[in-house]
Protein backbone atom coordinates (compact mmCIF):
# COMPACT_ATOMS: atom_id res chain seq x y z
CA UNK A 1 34.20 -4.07 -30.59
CA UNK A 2 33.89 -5.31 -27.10
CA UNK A 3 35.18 -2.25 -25.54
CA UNK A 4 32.39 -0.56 -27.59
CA UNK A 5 29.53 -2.88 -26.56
CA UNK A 6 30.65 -3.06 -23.21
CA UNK A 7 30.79 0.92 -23.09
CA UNK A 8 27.33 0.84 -24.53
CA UNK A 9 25.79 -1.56 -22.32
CA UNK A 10 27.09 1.23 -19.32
CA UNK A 11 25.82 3.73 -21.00
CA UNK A 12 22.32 2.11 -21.39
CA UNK A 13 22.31 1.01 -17.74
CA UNK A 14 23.21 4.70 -16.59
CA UNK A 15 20.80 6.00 -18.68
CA UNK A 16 18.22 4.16 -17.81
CA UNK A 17 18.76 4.41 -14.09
CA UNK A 18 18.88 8.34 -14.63
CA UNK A 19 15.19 8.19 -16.37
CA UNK A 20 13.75 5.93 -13.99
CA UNK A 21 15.81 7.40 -10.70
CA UNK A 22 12.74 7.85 -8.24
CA UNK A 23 11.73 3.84 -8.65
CA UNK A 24 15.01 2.55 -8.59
CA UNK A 25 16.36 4.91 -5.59
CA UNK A 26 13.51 3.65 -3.45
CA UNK A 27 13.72 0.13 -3.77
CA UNK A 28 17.59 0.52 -2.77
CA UNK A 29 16.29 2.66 -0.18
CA UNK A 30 15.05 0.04 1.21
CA UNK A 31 17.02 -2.43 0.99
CA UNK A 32 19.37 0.19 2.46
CA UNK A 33 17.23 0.72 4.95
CA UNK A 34 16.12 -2.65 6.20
CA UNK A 35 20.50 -3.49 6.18
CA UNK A 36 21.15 -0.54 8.34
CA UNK A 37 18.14 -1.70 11.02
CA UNK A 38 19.40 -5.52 11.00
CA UNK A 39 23.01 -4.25 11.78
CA UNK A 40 21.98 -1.72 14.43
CA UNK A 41 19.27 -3.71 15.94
CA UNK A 42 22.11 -7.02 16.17
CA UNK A 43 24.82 -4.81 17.26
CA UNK A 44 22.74 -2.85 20.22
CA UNK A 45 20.15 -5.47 21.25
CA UNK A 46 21.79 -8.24 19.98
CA UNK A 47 17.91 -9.04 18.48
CA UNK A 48 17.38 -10.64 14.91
CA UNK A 49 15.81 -7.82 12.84
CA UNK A 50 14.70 -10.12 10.15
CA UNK A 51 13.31 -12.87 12.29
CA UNK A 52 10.18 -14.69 11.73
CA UNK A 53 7.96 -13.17 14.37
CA UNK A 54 9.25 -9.24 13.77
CA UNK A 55 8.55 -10.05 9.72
CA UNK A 56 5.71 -11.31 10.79
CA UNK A 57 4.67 -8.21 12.76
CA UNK A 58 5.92 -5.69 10.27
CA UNK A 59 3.34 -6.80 7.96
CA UNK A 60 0.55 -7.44 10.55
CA UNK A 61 1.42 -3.86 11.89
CA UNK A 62 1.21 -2.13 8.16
CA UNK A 63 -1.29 -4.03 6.42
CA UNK A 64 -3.53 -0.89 6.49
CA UNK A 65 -1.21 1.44 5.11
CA UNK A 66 -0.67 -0.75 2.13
CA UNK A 67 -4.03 -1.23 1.36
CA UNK A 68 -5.63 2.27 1.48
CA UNK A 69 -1.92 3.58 -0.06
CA UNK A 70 -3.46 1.44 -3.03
CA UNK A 71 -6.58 3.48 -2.95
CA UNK A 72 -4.77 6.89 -2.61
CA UNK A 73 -2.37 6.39 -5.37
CA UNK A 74 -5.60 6.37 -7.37
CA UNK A 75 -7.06 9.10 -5.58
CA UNK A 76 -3.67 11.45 -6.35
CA UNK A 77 -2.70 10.42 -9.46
CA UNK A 78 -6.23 11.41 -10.24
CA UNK A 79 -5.29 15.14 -8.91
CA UNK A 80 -7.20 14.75 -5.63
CA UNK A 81 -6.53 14.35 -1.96
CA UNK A 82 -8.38 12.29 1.11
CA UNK A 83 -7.96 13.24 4.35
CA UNK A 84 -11.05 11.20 5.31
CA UNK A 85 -9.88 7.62 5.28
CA UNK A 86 -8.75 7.69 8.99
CA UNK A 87 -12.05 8.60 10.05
CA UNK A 88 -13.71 5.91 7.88
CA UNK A 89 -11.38 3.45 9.19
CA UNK A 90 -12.48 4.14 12.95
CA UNK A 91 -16.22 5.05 11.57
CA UNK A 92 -16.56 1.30 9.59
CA UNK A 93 -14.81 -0.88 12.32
CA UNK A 94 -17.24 0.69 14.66
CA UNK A 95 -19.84 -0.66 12.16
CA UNK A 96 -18.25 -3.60 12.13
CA UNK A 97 -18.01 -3.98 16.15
CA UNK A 98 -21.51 -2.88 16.86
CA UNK A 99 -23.44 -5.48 14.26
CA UNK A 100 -21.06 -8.65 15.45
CA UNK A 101 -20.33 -7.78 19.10
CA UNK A 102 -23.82 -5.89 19.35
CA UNK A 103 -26.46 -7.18 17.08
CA UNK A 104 -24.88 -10.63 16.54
CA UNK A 105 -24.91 -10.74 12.53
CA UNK A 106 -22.66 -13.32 11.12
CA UNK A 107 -19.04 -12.33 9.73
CA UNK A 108 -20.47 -13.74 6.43
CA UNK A 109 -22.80 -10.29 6.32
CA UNK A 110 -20.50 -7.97 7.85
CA UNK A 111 -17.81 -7.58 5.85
CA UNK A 112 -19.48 -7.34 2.36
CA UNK A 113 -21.98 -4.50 4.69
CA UNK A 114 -19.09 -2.71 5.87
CA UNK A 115 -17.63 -2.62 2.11
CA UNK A 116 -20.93 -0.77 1.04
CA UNK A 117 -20.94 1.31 3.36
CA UNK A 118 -17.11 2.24 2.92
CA UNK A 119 -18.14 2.34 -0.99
CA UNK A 120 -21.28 4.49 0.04
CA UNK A 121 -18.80 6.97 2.22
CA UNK A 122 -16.40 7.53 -0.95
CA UNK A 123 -19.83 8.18 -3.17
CA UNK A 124 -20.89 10.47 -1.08
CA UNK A 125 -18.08 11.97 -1.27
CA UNK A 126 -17.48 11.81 -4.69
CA UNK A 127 -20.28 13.35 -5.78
CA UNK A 128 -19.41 16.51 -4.50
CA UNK A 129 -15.71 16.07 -5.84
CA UNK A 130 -17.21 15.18 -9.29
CA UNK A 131 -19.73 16.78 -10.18
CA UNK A 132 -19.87 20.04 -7.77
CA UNK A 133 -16.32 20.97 -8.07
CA UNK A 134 -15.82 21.42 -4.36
CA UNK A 135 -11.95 20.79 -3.76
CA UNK A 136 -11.62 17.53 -2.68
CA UNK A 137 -9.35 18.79 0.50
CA UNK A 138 -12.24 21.01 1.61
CA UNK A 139 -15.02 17.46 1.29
CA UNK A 140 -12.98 15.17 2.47
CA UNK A 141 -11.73 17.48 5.49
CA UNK A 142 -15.07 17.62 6.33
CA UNK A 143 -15.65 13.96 6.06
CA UNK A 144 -12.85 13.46 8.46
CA UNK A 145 -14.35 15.73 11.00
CA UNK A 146 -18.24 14.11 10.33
CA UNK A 147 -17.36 10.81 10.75
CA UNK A 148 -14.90 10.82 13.57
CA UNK A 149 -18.05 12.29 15.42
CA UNK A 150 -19.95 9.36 13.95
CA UNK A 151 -17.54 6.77 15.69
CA UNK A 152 -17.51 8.50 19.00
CA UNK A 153 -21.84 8.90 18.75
CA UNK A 154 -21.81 5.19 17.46
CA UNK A 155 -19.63 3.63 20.32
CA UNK A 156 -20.85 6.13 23.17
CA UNK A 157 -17.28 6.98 23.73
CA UNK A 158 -16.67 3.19 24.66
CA UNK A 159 -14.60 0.18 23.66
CA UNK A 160 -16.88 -2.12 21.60
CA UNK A 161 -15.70 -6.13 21.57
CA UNK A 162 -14.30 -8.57 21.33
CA UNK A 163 -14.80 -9.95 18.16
CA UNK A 164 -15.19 -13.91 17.75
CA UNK A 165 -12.72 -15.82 15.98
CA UNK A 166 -14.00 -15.93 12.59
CA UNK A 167 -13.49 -12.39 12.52
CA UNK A 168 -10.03 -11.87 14.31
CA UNK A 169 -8.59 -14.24 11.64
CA UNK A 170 -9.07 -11.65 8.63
CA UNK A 171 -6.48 -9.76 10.57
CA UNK A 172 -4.29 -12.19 13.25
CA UNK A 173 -5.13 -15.68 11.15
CA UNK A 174 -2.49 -17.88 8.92
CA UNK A 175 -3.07 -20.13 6.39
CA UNK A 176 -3.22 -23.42 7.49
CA UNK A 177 -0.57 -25.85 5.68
CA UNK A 178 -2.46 -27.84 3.39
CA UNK A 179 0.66 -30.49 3.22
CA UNK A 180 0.17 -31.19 6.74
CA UNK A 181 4.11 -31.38 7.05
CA UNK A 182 4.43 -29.15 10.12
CA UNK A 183 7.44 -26.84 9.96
CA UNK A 184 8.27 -25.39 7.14
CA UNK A 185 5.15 -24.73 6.26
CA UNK A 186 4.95 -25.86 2.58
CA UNK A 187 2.16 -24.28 1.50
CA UNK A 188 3.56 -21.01 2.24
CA UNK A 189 6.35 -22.11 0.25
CA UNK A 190 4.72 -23.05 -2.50
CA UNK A 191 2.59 -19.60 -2.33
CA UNK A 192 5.82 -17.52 -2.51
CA UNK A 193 7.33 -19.56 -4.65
CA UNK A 194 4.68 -19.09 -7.51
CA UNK A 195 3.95 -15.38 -6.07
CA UNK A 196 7.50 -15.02 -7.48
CA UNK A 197 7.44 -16.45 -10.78
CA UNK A 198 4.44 -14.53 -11.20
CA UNK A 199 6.56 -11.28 -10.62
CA UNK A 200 8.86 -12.76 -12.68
CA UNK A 201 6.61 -13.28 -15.52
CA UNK A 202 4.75 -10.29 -15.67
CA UNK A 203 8.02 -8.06 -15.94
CA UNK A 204 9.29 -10.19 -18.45
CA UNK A 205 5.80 -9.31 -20.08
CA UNK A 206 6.03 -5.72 -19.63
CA UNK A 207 9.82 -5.74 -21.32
CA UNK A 208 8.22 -8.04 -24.57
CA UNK A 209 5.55 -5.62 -24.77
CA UNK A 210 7.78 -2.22 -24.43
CA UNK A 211 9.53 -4.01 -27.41
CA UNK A 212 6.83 -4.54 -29.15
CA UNK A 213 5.58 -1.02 -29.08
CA UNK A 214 8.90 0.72 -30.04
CA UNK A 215 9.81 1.16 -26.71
CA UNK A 216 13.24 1.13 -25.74
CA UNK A 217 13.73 -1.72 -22.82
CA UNK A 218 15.05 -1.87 -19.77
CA UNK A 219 18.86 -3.30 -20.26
CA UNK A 220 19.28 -7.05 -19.87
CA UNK A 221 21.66 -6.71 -16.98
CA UNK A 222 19.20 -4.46 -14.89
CA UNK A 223 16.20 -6.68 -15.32
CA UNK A 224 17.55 -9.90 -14.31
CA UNK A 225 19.76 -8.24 -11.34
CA UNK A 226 16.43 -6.19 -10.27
CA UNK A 227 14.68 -9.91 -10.92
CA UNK A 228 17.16 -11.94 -9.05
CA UNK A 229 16.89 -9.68 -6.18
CA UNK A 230 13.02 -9.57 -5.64
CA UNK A 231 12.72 -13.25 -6.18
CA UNK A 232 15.52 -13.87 -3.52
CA UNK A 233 14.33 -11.25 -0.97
CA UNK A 234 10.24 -13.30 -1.44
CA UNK A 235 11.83 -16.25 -0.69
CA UNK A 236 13.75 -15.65 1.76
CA UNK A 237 10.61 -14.01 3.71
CA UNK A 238 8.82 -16.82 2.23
CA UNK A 239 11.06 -19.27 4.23
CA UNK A 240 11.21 -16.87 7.78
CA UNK A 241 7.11 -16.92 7.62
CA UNK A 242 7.16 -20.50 6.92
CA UNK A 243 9.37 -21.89 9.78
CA UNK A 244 7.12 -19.46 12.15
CA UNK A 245 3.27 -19.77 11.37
CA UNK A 246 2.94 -19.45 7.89
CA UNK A 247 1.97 -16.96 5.86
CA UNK A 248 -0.50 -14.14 7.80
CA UNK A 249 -4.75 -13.67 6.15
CA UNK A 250 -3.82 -10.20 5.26
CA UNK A 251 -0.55 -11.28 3.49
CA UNK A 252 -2.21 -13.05 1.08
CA UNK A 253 -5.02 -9.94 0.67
CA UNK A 254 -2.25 -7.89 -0.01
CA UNK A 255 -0.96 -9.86 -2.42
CA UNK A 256 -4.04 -10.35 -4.22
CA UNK A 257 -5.27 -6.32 -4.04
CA UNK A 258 -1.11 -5.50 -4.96
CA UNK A 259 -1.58 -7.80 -7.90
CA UNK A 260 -5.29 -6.70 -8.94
CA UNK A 261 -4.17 -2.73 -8.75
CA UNK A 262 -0.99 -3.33 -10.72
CA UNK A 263 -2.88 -4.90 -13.20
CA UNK A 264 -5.67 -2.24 -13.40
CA UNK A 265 -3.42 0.39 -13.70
CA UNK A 266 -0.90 -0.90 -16.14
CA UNK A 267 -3.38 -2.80 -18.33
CA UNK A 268 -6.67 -1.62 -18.50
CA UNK A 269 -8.10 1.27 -20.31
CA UNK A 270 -9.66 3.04 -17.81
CA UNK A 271 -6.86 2.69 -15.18
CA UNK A 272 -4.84 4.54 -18.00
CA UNK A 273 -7.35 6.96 -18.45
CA UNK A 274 -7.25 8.07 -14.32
CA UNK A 275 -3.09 8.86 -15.43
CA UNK A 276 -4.47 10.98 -18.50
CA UNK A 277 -7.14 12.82 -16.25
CA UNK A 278 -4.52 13.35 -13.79
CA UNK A 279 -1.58 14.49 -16.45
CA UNK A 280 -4.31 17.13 -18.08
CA UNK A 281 -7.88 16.73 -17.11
CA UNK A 282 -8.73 19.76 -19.82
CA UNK A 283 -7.47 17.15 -22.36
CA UNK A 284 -8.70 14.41 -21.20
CA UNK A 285 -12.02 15.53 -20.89
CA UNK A 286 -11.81 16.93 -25.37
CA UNK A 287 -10.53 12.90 -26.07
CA UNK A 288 -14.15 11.61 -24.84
CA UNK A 289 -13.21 10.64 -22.08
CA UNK A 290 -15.39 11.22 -18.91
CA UNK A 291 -13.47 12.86 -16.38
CA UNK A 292 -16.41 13.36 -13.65
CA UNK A 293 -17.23 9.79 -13.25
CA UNK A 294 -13.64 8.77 -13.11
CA UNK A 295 -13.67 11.11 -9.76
CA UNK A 296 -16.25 9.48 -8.44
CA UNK A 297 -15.11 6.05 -8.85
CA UNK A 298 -11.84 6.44 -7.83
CA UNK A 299 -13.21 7.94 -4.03
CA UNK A 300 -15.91 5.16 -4.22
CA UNK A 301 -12.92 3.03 -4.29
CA UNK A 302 -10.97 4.93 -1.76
CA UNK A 303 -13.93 4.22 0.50
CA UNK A 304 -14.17 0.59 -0.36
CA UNK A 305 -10.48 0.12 0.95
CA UNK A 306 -10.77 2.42 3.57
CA UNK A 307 -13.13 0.03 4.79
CA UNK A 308 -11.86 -2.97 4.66
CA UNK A 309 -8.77 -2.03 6.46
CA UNK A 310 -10.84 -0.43 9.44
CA UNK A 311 -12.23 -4.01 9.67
CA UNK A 312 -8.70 -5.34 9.54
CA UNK A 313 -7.55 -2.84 12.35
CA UNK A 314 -10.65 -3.78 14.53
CA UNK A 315 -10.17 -7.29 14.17
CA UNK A 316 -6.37 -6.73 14.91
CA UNK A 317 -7.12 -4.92 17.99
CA UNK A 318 -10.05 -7.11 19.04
CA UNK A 319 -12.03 -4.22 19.71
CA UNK A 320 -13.13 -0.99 17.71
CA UNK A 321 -11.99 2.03 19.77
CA UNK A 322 -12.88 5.77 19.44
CA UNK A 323 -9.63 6.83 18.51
CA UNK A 324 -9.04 4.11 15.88
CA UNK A 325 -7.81 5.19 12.98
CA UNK A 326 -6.64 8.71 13.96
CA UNK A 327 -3.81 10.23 12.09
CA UNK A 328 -3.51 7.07 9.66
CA UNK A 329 -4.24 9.66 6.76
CA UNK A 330 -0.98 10.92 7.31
CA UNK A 331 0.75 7.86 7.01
CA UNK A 332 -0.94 6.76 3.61
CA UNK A 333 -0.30 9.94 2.13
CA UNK A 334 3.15 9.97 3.19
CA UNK A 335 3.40 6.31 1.36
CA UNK A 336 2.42 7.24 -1.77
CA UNK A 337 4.56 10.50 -1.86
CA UNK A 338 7.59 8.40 -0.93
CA UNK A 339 6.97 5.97 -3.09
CA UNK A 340 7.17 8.22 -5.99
CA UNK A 341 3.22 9.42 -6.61
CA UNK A 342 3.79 13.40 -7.97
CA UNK A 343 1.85 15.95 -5.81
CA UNK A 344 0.63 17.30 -9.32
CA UNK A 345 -1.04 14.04 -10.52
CA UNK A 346 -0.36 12.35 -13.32
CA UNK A 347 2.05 9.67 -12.15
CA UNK A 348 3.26 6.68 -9.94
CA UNK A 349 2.85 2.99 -9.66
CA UNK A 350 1.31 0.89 -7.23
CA UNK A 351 4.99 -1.24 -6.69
CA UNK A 352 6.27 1.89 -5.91
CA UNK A 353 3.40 2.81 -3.25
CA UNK A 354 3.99 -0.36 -1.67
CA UNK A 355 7.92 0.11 -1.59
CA UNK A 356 7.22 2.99 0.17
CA UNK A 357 4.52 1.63 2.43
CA UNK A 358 7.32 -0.82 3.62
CA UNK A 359 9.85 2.04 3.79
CA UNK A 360 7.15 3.70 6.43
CA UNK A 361 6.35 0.49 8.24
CA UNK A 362 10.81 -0.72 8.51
CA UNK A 363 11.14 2.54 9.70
CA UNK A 364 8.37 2.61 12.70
CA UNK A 365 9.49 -0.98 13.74
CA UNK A 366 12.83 -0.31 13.69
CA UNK A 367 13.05 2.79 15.47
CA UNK A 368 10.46 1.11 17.99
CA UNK A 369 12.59 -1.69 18.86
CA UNK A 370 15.82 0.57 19.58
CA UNK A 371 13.44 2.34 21.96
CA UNK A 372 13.00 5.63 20.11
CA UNK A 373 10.51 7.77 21.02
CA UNK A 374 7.14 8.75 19.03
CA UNK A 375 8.55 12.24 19.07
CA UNK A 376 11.50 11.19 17.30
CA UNK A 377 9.92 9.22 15.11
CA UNK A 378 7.25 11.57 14.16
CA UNK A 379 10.71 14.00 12.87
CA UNK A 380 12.12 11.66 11.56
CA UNK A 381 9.29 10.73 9.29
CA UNK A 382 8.10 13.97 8.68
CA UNK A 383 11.59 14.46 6.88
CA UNK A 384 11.59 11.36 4.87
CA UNK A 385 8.54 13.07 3.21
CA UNK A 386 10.02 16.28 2.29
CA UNK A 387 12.93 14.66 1.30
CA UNK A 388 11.07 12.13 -1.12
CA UNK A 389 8.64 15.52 -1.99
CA UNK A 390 12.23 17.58 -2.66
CA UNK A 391 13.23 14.53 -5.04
CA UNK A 392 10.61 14.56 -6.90
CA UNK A 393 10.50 18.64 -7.53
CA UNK A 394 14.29 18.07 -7.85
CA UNK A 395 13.59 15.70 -10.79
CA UNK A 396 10.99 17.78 -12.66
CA UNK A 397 12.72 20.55 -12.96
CA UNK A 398 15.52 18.73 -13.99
């Protein structure tokens, strides 16, 4: 009888690892990943990979892919594309430089003015998506072209800056340690620490409900080994930040949008009903459910991101530049294809988007400390895509 339940636990394990293969091969991707840099890096430079001030940089460095990978998920799942959202990241930190550094307006009214107009951008946009049935590669290829000439017209072709304080700390500020101890920073601590019983708590969540529905869940074994390692891995970054300067601004904004979009997504009716439009708009649209305005919303909300990490570059940078942003919309899209979106719509989840937003972001650092070059790099990339891309055809037709 042991034998057998042992044999069936196996078989459970390997069968759900085989149904869920794309999630589960990129998180051990990379972890796979991140072991191979720490080695090579230590063994070659003799330089900690995983210290606090290169974890601190990796997500200072690829806080803007995260956050408009968010956005795009949406935007693909939804059976679209946007190759605009570099050009609205240079176009709305231009914005952004030219009514603080310019005008003087307080950071207060800049940021929610920059949102609109990001949110504006993605309506615009939209509408002809939605509701004119232009393909959204032909709109948004346009956009890309319009509003890079936008940010050049806006900043005359010049550097624009720099920015005061209060608005270089939504990119390069830490939260201060409310404990006062010093180092470790326990606030930081205590953030990670309840960021992962949080994660902890919500997949326990998702396995009661699975059950409840009929479901079959994911085996014991896997969930508390998958568990054990996530929690381990937070606080073990939790601990690097925290002996360093704490945790970074846009840490805890990607925390809060990663949380917000999982949640929308997994849990709310109309997130569900962007996967259905997605899946088979034709049948989406004959269950009542209105397909054009999901389009629209989900660019309005590509633009709304889009914009908020322009401001986060700028601020970063210290200066809005005419060629900010360029060729960050391959990036993105490259994030959420690795991280398991389907080019055909219907599918992916925003853990896996940001799994393979870090993938993207190891990989750069990495290959910049060992002194690779951008041509490299740029190959290298480039076939991490069609492999992930290859995977997923690989899978389907399987």
């Amino acid at each position: 009888m042991a034998d057998t339940a042992a044999s069936g636990g196996a078989k459970g394990i390997g069968a759900h690892l085989g149904g869920h293969l794309r999630e589960n091969g990129m998180l051990l991707a990379l972890v796979a990943i991140v072991i191979f840099f720490t080695l090579v890096v230590r063994g070659m430079l003799g330089v900690d990979f995983l210290s606090a001030q290169n974890i601190t940089n990796l997500f200072l460095q690829n806080s803007y892919v995260i956050i408009m990978a968010l956005g795009m998920l949406l935007v693909i799942v939804a059976g679209h594309i946007d190759l605009s959202v570099g050009s609205v990241v240079g176009f709305t930190g231009a914005v952004a430089a030219v009514l603080t550094v310019n005008m003087g307006w307080p950071v207060y009214a800049v940021i929610p003015t920059c949102l609109l107009i990001g949110a504006a951008i993605g309506a615009a946009q939209g509408y002809w998506i939605a509701y004119w049935r232009i393909p959204s590669f032909i709109v948004t290829l346009a956009g890309m072209l319009v509003f890079r000439g936008l940010t050049l017209w806006l900043l005359n072709g010049q550097n624009v800056g720099p920015f005061p304080k209060s608005f270089q700390s939504l990119s390069t500020g830490f939260i201060p340690d409310l404990f006062a101890v010093g180092k470790p920073n326990v606030t930081a601590l205590v953030i990670v620490a309840v960021a992962a019983a949080i994660v902890v708590w919500l997949g326990w969540r998702a396995r009661a409900r699975d059950a409840e529905f009929g479901i079959t869940p994911e085996p014991m074994a896997m969930f508390l080994a998958r568990n054990i390692v996530v929690t381990v891995a937070l606080m073990f970054v939790g601990y690097k930040l925290a002996t360093f300067r704490g945790l970074p601004n846009v840490v805890i904004i990607l925390g809060l949008l990663t949380v917000l979009y999982a949640f929308f997504t997994e849990s709310t009716t109309t997130g569900r009903r962007v996967y259905a439009l997605g899946g088979n708009e034709k049948a989406a649209k004959l269950s009542g459910i209105n397909t054009d305005r999901l389009v629209f919303l989900t660019f309005c909300n590509m633009g709304v991101l889009a914009s908020l990490a322009g401001m986060i570059v700028a601020a970063r940078l210290n200066s809005s530049t005419p060629k900010a942003g360029v060729g960050f919309e391959l990036d993105v899209i490259a994030a959420v294809f690795i991280g398991g979106a389907s080019m055909t719509g219907g599918s992916g989840k925003i853990i896996g988007v940001v799994v393979g937003a870090l993938i993207m972001g190891v990989m750069n650092n990495g290959m910049s400390i060992l002194g690779i070059g951008i041509d490299y790099q740029q190959v290298i990339k480039g076939l991490v895509l069609l492999a992930a891309v290859i995977f997923d055809v690989y899978n389907k037709n399987k």
